[in-house]
N, C-alpha and C. Protein backbone atom coordinates (compact mmCIF):
# COMPACT_ATOMS: atom_id res chain seq x y z
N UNK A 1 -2.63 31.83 -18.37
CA UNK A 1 -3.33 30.56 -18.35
C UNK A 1 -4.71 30.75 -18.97
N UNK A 2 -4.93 30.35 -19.77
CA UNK A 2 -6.59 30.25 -20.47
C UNK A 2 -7.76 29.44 -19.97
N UNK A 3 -8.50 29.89 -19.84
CA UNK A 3 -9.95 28.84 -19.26
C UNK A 3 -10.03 27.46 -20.36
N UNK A 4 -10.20 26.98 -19.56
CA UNK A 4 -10.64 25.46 -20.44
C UNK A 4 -12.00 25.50 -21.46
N UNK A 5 -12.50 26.58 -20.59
CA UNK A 5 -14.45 26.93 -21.48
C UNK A 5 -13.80 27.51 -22.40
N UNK A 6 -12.97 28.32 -22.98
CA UNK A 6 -12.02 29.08 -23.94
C UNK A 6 -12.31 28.17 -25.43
N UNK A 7 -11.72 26.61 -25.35
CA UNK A 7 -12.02 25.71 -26.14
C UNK A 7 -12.91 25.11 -26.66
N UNK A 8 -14.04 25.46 -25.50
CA UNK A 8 -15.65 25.12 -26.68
C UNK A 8 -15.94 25.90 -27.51
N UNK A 9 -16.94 24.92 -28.11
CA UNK A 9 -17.79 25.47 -29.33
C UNK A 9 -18.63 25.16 -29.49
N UNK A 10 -20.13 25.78 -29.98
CA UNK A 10 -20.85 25.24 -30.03
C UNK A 10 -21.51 24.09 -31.12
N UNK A 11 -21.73 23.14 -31.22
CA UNK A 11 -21.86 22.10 -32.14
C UNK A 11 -23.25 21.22 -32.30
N UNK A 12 -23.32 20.78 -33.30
CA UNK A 12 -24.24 19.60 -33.21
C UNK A 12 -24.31 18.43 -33.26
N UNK A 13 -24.80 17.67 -32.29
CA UNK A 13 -24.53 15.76 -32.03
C UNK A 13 -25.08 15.45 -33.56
N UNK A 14 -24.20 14.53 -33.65
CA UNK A 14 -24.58 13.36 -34.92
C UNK A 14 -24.99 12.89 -34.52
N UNK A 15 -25.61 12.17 -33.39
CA UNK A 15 -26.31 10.85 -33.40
C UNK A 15 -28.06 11.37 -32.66
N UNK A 16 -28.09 12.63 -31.89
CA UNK A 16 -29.53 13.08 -31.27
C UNK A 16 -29.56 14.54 -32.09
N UNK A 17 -28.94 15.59 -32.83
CA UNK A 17 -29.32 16.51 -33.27
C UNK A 17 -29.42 17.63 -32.48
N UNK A 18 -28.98 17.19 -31.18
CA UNK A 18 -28.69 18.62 -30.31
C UNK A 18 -28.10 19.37 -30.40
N UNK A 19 -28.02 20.74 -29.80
CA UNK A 19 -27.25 21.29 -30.10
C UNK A 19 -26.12 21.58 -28.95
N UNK A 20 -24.98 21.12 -28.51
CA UNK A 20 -24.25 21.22 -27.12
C UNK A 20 -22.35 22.12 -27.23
N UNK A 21 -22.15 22.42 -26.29
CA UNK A 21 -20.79 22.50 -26.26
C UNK A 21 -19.74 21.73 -26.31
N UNK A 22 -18.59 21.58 -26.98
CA UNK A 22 -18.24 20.55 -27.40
C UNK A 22 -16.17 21.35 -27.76
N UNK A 23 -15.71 20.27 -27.66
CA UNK A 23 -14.33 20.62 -28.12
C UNK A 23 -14.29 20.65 -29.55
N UNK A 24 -13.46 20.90 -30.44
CA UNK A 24 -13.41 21.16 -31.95
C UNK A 24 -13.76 19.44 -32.55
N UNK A 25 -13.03 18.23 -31.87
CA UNK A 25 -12.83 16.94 -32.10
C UNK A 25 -13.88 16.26 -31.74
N UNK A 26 -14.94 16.97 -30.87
CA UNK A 26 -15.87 16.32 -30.44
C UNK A 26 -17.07 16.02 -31.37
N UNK A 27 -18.00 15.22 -31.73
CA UNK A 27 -19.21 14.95 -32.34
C UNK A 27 -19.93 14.42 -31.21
N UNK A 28 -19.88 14.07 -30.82
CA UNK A 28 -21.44 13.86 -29.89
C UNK A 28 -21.64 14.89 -28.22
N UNK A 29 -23.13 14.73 -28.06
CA UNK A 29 -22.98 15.15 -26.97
C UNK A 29 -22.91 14.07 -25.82
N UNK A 30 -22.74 14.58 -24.28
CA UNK A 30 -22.67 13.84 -23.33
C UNK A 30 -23.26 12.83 -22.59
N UNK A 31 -24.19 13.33 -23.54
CA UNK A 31 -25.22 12.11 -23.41
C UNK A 31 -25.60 10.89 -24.11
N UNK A 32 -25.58 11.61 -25.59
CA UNK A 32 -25.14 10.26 -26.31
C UNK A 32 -23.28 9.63 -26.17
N UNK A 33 -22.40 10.28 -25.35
CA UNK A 33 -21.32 9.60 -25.69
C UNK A 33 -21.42 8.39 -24.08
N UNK A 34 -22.06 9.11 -22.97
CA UNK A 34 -22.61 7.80 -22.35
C UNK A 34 -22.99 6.45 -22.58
N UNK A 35 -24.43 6.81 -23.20
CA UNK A 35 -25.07 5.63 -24.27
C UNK A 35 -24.55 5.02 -24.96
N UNK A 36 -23.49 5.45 -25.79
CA UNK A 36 -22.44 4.46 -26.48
C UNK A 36 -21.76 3.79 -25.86
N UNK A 37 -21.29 4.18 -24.47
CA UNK A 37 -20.07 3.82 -23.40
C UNK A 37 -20.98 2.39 -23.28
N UNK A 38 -22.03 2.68 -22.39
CA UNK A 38 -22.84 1.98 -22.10
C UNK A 38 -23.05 0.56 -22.82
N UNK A 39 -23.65 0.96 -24.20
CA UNK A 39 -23.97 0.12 -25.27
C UNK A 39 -22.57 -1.11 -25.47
N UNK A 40 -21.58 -0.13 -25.38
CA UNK A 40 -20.00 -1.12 -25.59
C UNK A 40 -19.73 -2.00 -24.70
N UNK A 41 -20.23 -1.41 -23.63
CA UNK A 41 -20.11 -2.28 -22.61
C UNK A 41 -21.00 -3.64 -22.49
N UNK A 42 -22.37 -3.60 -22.96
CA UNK A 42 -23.30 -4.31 -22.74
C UNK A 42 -22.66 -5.79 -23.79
N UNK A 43 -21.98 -4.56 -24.93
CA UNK A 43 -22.22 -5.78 -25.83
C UNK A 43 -20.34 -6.39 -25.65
N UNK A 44 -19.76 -6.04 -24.66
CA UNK A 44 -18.48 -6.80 -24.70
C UNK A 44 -18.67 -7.62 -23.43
N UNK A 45 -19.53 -7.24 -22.54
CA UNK A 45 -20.49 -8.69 -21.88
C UNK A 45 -20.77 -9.47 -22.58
N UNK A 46 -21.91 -9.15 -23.09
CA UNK A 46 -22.22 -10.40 -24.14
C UNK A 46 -21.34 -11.51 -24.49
N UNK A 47 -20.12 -11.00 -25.39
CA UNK A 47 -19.02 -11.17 -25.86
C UNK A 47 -18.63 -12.57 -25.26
N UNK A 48 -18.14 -11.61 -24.08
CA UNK A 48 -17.04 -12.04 -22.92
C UNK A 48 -17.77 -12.18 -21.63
N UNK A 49 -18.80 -13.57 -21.34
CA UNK A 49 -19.47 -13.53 -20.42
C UNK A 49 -18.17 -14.46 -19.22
N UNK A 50 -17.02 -15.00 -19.92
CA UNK A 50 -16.66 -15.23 -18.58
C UNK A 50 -15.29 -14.33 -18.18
N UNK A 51 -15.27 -13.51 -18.71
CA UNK A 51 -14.48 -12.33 -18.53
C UNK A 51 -14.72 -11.81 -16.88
N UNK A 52 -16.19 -11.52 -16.83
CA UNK A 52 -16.60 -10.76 -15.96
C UNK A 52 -16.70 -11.56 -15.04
N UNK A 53 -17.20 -13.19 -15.48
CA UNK A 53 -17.65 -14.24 -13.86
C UNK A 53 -15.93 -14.14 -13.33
N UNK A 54 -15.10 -14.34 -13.99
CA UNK A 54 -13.74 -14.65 -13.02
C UNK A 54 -13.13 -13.66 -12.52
N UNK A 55 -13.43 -12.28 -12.95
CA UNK A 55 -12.90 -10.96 -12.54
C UNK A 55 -13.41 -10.10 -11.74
N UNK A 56 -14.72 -10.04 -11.90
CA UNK A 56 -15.56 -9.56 -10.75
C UNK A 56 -16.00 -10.04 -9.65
N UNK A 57 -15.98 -11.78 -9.65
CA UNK A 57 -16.37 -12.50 -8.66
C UNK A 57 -15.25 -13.37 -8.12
N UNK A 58 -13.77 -12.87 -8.59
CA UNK A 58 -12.79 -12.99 -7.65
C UNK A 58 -13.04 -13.36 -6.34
N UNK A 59 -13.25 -12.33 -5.52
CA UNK A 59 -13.10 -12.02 -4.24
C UNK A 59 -14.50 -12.46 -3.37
N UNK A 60 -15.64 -13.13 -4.35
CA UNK A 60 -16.22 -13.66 -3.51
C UNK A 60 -16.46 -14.82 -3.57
N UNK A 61 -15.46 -15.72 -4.43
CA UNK A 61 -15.15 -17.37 -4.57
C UNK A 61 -15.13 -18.00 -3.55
N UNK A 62 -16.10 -19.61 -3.48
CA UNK A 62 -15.89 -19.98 -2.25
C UNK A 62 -16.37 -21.55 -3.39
N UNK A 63 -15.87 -22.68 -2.19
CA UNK A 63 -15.95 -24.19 -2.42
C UNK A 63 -15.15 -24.40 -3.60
N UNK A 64 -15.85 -25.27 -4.57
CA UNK A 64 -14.77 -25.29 -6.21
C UNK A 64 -14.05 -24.60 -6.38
N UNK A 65 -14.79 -23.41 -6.65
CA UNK A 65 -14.10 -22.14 -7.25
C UNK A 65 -12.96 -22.14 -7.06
N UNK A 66 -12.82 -21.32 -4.97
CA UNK A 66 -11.86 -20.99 -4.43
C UNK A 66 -10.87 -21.93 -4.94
N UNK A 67 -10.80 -23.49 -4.35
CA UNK A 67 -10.19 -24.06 -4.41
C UNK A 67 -9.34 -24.32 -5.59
N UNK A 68 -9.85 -24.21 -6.77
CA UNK A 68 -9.34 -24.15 -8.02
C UNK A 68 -8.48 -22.75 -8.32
N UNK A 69 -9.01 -21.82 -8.00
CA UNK A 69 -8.18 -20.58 -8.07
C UNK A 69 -6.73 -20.84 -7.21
N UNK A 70 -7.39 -20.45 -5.94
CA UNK A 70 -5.73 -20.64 -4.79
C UNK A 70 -5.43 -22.16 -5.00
N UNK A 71 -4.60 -22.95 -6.48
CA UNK A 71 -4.15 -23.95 -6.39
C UNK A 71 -3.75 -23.44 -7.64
N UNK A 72 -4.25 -22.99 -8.57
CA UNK A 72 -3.68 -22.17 -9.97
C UNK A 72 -3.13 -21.06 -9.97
N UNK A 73 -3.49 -20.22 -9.06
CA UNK A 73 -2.92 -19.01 -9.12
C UNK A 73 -1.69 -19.15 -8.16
N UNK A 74 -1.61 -19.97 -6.73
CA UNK A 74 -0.68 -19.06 -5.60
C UNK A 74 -0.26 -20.75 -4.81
N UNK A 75 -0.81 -21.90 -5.94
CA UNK A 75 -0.36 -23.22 -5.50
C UNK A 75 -0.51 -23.85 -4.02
N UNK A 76 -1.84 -23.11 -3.72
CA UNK A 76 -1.92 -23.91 -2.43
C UNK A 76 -3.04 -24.25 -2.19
N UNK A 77 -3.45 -25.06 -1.09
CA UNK A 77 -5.18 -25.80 -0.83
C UNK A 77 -5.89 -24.73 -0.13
N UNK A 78 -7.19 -24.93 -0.19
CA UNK A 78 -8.21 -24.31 0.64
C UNK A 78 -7.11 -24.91 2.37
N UNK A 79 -7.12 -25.31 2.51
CA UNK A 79 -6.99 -25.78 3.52
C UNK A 79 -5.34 -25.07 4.36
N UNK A 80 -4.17 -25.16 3.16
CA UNK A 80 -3.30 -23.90 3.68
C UNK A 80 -4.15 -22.19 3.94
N UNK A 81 -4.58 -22.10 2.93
CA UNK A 81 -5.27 -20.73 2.96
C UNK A 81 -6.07 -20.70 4.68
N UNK A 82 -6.61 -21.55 5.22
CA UNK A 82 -7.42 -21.74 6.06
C UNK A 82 -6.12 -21.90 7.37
N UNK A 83 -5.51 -21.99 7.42
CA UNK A 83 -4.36 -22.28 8.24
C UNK A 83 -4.18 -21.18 8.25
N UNK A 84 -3.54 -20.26 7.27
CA UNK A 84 -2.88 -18.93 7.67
C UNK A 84 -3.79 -17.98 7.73
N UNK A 85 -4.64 -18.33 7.58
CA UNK A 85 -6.26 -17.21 7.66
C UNK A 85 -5.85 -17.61 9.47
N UNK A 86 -6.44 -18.60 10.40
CA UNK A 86 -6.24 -18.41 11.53
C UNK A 86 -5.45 -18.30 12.07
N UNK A 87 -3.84 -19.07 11.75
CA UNK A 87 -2.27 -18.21 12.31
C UNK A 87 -2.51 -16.55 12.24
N UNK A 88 -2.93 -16.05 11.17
CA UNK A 88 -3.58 -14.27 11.96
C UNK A 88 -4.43 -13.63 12.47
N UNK A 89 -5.18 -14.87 12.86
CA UNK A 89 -6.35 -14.17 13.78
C UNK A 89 -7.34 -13.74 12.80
N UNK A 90 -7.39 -13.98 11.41
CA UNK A 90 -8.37 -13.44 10.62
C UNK A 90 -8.14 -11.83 10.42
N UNK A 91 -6.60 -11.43 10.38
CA UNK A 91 -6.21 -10.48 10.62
C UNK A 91 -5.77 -9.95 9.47
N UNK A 92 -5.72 -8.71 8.53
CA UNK A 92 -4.52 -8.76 7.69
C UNK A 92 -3.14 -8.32 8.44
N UNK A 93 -2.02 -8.72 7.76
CA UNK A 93 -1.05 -9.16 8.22
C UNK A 93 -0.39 -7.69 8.47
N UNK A 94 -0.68 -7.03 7.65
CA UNK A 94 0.02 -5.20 7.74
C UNK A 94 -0.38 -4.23 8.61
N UNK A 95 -1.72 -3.75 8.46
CA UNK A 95 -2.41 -2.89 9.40
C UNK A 95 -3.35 -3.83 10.16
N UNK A 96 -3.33 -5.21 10.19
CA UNK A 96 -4.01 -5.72 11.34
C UNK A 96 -5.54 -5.67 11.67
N UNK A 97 -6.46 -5.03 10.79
CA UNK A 97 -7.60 -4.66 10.34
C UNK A 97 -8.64 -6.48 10.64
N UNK A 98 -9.47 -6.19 10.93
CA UNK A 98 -10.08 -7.69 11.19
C UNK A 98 -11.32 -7.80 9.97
N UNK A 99 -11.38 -9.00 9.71
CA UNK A 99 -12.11 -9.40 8.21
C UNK A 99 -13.42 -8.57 8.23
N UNK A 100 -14.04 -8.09 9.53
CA UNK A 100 -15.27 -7.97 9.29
C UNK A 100 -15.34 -6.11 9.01
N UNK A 101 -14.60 -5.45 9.21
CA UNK A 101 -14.47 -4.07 9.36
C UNK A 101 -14.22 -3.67 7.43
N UNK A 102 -14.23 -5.04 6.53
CA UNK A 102 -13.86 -4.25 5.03
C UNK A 102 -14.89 -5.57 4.67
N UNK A 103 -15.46 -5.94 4.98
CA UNK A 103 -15.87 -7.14 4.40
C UNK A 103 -17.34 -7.09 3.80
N UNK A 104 -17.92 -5.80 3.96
CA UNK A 104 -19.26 -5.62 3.87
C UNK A 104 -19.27 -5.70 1.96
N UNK A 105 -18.50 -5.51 1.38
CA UNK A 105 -18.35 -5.58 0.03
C UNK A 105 -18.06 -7.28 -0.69
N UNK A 106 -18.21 -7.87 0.20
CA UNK A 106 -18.27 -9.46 -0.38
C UNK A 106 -16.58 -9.81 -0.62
N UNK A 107 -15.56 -8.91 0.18
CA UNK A 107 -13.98 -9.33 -0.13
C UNK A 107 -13.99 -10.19 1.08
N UNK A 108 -12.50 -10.90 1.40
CA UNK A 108 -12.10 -11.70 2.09
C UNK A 108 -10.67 -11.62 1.85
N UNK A 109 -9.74 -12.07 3.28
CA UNK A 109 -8.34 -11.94 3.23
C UNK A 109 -7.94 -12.19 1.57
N UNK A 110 -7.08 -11.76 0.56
CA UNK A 110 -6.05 -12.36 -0.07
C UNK A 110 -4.83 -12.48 -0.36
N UNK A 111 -4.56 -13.61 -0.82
CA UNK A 111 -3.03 -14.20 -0.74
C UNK A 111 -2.24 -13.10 -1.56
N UNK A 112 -1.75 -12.72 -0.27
CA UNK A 112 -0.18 -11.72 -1.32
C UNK A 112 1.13 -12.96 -1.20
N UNK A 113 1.04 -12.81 -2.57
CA UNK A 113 2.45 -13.04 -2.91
C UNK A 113 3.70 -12.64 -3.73
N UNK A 114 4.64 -13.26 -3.96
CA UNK A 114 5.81 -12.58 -4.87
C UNK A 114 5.54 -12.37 -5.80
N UNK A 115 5.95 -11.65 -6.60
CA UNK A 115 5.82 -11.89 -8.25
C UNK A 115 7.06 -12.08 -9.31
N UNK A 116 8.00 -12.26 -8.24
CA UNK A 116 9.44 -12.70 -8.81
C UNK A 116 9.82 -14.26 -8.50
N UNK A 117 9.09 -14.39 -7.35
CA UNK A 117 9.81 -15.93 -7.29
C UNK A 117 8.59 -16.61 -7.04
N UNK A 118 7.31 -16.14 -6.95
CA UNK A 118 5.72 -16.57 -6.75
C UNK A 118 5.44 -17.38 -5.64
N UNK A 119 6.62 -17.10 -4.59
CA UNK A 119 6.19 -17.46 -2.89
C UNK A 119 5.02 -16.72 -2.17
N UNK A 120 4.33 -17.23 -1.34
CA UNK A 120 3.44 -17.11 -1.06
C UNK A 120 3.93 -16.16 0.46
N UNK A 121 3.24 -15.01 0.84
CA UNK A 121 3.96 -14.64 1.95
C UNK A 121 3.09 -13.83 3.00
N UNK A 122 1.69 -14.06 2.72
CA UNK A 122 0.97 -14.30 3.94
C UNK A 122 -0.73 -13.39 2.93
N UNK A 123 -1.30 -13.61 4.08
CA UNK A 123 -3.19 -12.88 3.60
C UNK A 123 -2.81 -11.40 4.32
N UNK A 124 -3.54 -10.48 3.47
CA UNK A 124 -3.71 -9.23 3.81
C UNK A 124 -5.19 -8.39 3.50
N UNK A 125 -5.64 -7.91 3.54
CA UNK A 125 -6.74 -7.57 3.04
C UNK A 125 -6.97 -6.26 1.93
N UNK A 126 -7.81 -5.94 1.30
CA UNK A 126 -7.66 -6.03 0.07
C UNK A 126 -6.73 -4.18 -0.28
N UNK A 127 -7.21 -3.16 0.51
CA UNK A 127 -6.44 -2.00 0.84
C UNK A 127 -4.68 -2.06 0.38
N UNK A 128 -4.45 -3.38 1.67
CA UNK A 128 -2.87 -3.21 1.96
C UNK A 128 -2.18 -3.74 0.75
N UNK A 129 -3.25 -5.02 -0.16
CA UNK A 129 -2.93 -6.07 -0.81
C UNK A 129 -2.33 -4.89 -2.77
N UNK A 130 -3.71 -3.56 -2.25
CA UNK A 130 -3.37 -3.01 -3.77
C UNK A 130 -2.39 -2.21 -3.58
N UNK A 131 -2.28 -1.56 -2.45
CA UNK A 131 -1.13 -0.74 -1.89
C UNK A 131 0.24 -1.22 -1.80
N UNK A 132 0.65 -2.41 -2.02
CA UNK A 132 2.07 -2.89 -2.11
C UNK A 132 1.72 -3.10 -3.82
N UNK A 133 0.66 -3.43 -4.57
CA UNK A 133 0.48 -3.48 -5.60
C UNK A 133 1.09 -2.05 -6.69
N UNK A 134 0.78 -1.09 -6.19
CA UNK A 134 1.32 0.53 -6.16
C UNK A 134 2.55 0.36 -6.03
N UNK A 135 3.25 0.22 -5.16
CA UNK A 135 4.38 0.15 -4.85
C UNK A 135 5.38 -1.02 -5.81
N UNK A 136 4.47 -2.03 -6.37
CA UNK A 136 5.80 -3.05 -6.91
C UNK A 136 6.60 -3.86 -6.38
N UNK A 137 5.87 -3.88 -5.27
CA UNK A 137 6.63 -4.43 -4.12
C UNK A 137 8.29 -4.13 -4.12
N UNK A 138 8.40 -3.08 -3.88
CA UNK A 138 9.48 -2.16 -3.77
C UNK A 138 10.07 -2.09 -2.62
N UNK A 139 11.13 -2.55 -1.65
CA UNK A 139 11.19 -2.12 -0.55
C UNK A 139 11.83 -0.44 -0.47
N UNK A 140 12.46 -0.31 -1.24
CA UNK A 140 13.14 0.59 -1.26
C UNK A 140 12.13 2.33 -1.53
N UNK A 141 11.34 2.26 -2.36
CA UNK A 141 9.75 2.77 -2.64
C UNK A 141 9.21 3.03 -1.02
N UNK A 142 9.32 1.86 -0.51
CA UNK A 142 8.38 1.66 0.53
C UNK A 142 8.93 2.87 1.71
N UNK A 143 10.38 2.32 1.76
CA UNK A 143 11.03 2.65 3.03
C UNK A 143 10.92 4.39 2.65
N UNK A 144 11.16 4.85 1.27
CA UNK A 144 10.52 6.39 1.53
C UNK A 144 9.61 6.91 1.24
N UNK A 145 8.61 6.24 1.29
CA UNK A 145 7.30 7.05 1.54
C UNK A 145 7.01 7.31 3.30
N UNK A 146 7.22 5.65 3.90
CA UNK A 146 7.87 6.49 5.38
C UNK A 146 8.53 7.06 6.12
N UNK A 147 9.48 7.81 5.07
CA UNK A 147 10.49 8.32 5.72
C UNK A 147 9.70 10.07 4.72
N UNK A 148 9.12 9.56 4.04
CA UNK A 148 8.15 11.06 3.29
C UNK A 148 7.37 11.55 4.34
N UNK A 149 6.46 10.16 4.92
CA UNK A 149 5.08 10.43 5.92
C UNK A 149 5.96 11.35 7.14
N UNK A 150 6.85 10.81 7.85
CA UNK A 150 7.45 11.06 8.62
C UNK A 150 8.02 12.10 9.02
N UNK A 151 8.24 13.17 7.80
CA UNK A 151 8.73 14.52 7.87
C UNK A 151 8.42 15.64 7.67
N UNK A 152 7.97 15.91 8.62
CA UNK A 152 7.20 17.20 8.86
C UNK A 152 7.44 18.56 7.50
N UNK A 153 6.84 18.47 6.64
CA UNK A 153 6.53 19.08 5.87
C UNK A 153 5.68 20.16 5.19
N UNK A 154 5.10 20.36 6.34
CA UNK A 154 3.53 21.32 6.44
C UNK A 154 3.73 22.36 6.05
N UNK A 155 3.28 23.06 5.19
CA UNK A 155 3.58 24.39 4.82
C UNK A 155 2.19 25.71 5.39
């Protein structure tokens, strides 16, 4: 097995004139390849300023917003959402976790639903919501990873 340091070399950035370690393919150093990251980013904001309002501020939609979202996305009113928010106690529906114990990040229950027949099939919070997301909503996936957890395997 060869060291990974094996593959440097030493080089010089095109864009600051340093002199750094670098893979054969590499031209910049790590610092300017930041700054570029950076820079791309700034300017595909720019770009795409509502890219970011509807994607990042998902999960902390409330009045219009909400209402317009959970009626486009999952076809239902603030007002169902508000129904099955208290049919669970403000609970998610899987591990039972209460809104205020994940909530310090500006999330709130969301609607899991199908993605085959786009029924709506209860609020979970946001953990359980990416974790069946992983899964594909798979039952079959599902049923062995607990039957994985489950078996003593310890070496």
């Amino acid at each position: 097995m060869t060291n990974w340091r094996n593959n440097l070399v030493k080089k010089l950035c095109k864009k600051c004139n340093c002199i750094f370690e670098g893979k054969y393919n590499s031209s910049s150093c790590s610092i300017c390849k930041k700054q570029t990251k950076r820079n791309c980013f700034k300017s595909f904001k720019q770009k795409n300023p509502n890219y970011f309002k509807f994607h990042h501020a998902k999960r902390r939609l409330n009045g219009k917003a909400l209402k317009a979202l959970l009626k486009r996305d999952y076809g239902i009113t603030i007002e169902e959402y508000e129904k099955m928010r208290s049919d669970q106690n403000d609970l998610c529906a899987i591990c039972g976790s209460a809104e205020g114990n994940w909530k310090a990040n500006g999330s709130r229950l969301v609607v899991d639903h199908c993605h085959k027949t786009k029924k709506v099939r209860g609020l979970l919070c946001p953990s359980c919501n990416r974790g069946l997301g992983q899964f594909e909503d798979d039952s079959n996936r599902l049923k062995n990873a607990i039957t994985y957890l489950q078996t003593p395997n310890e070496k």
